[in-house]
Protein backbone atom coordinates (compact mmCIF):
# COMPACT_ATOMS: atom_id res chain seq x y z
CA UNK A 1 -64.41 51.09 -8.94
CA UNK A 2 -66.90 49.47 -11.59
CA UNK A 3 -66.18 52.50 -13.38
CA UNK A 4 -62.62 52.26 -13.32
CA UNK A 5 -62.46 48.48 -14.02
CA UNK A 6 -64.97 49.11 -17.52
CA UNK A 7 -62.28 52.24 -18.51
CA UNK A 8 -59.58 49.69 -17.93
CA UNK A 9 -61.04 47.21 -19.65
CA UNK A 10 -61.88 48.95 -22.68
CA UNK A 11 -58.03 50.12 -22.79
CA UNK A 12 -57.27 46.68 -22.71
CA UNK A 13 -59.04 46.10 -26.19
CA UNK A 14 -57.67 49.00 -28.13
CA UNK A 15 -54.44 47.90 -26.70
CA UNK A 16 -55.06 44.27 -28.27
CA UNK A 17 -56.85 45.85 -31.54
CA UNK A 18 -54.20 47.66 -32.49
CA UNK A 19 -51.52 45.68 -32.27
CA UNK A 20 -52.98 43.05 -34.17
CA UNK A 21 -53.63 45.71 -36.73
CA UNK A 22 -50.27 46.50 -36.44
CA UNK A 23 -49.12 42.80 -37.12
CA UNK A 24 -51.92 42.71 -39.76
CA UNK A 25 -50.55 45.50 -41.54
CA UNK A 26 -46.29 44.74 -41.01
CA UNK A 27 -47.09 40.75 -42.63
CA UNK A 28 -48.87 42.27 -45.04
CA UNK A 29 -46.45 44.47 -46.13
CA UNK A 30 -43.51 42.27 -45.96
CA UNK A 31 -45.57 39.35 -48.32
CA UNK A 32 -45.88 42.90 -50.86
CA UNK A 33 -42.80 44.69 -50.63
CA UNK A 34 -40.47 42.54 -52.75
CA UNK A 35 -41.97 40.11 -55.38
CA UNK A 36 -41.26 36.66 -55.50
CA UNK A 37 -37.26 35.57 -56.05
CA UNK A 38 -34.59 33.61 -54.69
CA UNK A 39 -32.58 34.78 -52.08
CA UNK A 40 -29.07 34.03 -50.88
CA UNK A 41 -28.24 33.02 -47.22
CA UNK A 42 -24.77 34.72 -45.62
CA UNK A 43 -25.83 33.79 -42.35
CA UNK A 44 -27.61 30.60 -43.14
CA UNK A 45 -31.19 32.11 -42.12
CA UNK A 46 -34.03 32.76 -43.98
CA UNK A 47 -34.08 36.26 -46.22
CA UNK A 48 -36.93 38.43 -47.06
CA UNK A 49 -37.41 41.51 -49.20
CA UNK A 50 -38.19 44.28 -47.46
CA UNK A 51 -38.36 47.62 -49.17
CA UNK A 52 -34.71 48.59 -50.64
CA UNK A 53 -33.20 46.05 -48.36
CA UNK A 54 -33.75 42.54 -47.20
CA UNK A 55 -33.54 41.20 -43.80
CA UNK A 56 -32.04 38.05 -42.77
CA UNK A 57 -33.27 35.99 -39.73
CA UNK A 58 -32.32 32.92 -38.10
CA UNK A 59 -33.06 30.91 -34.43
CA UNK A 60 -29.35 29.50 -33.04
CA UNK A 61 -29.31 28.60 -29.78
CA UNK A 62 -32.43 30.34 -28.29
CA UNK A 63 -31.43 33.27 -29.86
CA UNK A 64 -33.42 35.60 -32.85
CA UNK A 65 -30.25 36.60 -34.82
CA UNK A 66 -30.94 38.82 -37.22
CA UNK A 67 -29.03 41.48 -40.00
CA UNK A 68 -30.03 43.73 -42.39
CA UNK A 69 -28.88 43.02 -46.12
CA UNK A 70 -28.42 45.32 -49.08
CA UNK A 71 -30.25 44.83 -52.14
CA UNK A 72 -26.96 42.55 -53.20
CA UNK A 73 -27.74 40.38 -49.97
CA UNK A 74 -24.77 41.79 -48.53
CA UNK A 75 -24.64 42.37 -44.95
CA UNK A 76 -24.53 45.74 -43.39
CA UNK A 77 -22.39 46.99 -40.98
CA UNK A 78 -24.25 47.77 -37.28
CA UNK A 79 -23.26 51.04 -36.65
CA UNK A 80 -26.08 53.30 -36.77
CA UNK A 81 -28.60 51.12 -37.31
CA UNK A 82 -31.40 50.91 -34.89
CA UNK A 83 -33.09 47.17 -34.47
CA UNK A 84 -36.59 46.05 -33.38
CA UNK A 85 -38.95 42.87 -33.37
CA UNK A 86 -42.81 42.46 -32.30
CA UNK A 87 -42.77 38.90 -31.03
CA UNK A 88 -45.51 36.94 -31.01
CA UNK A 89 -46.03 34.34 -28.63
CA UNK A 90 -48.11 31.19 -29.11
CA UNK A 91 -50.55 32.36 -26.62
CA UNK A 92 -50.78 35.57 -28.91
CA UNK A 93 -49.37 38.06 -26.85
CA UNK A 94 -46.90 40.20 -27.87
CA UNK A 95 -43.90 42.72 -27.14
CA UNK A 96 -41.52 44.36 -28.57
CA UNK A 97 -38.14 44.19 -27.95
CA UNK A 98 -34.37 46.08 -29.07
CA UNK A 99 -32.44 44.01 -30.76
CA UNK A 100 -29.07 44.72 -29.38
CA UNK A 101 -25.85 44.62 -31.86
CA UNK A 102 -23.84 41.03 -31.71
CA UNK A 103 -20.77 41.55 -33.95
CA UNK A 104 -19.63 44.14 -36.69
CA UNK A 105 -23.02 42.85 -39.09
CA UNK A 106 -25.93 41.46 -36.79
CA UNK A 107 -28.34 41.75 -34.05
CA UNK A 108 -29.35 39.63 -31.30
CA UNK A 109 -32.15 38.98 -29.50
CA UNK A 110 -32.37 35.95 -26.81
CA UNK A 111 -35.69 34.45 -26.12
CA UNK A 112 -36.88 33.37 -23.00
CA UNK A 113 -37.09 29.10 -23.51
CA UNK A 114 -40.03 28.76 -21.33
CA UNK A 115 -42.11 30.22 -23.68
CA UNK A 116 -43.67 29.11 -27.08
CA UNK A 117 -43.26 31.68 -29.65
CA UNK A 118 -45.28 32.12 -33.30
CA UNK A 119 -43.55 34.88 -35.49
CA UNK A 120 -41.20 37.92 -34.98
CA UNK A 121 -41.56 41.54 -37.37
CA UNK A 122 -37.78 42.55 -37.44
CA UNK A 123 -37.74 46.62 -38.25
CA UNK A 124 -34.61 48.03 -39.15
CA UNK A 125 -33.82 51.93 -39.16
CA UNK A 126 -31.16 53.71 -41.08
CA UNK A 127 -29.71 56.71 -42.96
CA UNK A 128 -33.97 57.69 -42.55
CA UNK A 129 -35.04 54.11 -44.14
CA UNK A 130 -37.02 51.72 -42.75
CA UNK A 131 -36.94 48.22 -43.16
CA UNK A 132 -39.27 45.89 -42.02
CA UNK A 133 -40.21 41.72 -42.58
CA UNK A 134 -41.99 38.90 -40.82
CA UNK A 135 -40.75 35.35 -39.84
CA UNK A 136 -42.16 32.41 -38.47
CA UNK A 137 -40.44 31.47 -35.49
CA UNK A 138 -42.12 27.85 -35.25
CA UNK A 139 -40.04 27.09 -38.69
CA UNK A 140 -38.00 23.94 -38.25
CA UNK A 141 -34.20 24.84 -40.31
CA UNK A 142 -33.94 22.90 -43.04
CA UNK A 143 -30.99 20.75 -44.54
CA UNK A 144 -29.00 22.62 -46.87
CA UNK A 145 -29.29 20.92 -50.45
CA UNK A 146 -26.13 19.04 -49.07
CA UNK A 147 -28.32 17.54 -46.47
CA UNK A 148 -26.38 19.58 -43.78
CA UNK A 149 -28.09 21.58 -41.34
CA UNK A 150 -26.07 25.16 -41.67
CA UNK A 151 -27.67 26.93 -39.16
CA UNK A 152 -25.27 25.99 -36.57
């Protein structure tokens, strides 16, 4: 039993190690991957760089929304894309979840409200690409330069 409980317990840490490697490593990457410029907004979210692509993520009503953007900032149709996200909660535990397709352009993930949540690592798959970005999910939207809130 003692036995047992020290296997499971060391399981338990390279569980925990490597998936905040993992984190470590996907931020990291998506700071890197695409330099510093501005980006445009078709979904009123915040957009990243992330490889030959850019990713676009919003919160709207207790939902992750998010949609994969060509290097144009164009939105991308669904259809055979694959979606993913390691969220982070507050407490630091994480999971990760399918984003499932919401529309023709965007995927949809809805978080549970009980829970506090820190940041999200969207990965998109396509045509053999990968995409990947982080986002802070504890972000407060902020007022258009018209003083409107747009992420409605």
């Amino acid at each position: 039993c003692l036995r047992y409980t020290l296997v499971n317990y060391s399981v338990k840490k390279i569980i925990i190690a490597m998936t905040v490697m993992l984190l470590t490593s996907a931020v990291t990457f998506a700071q890197h991957s695409g330099g510093d410029h501005k980006h445009g907004s078709p979904h009123g979210g915040t957009v990243k760089s992330a490889g030959d692509f850019h990713i676009e993520v919003n919160m709207k009503d207790g939902m992750v929304m998010a949609y994969l953007l060509d290097a144009k900032e164009k939105a991308l149709a669904s259809t055979g894309v694959a979606a993913t996200a390691v969220i982070q909660m507050a407490d630091g535990q994480t999971s990760t979840v399918t984003l499932i397709p919401n529309g023709k352009e965007g995927f949809m993930y809805t978080l549970d409200k009980a829970k506090k949540y820190n940041k999200a690592i969207v990965t998109f798959t396509t045509a053999g690409k990968t995409a990947s970005a982080s986002f802070d999910l504890t972000a407060k939207p902020k007022p258009a330069a018209d003083g409107h809130n747009h992420q409605h």
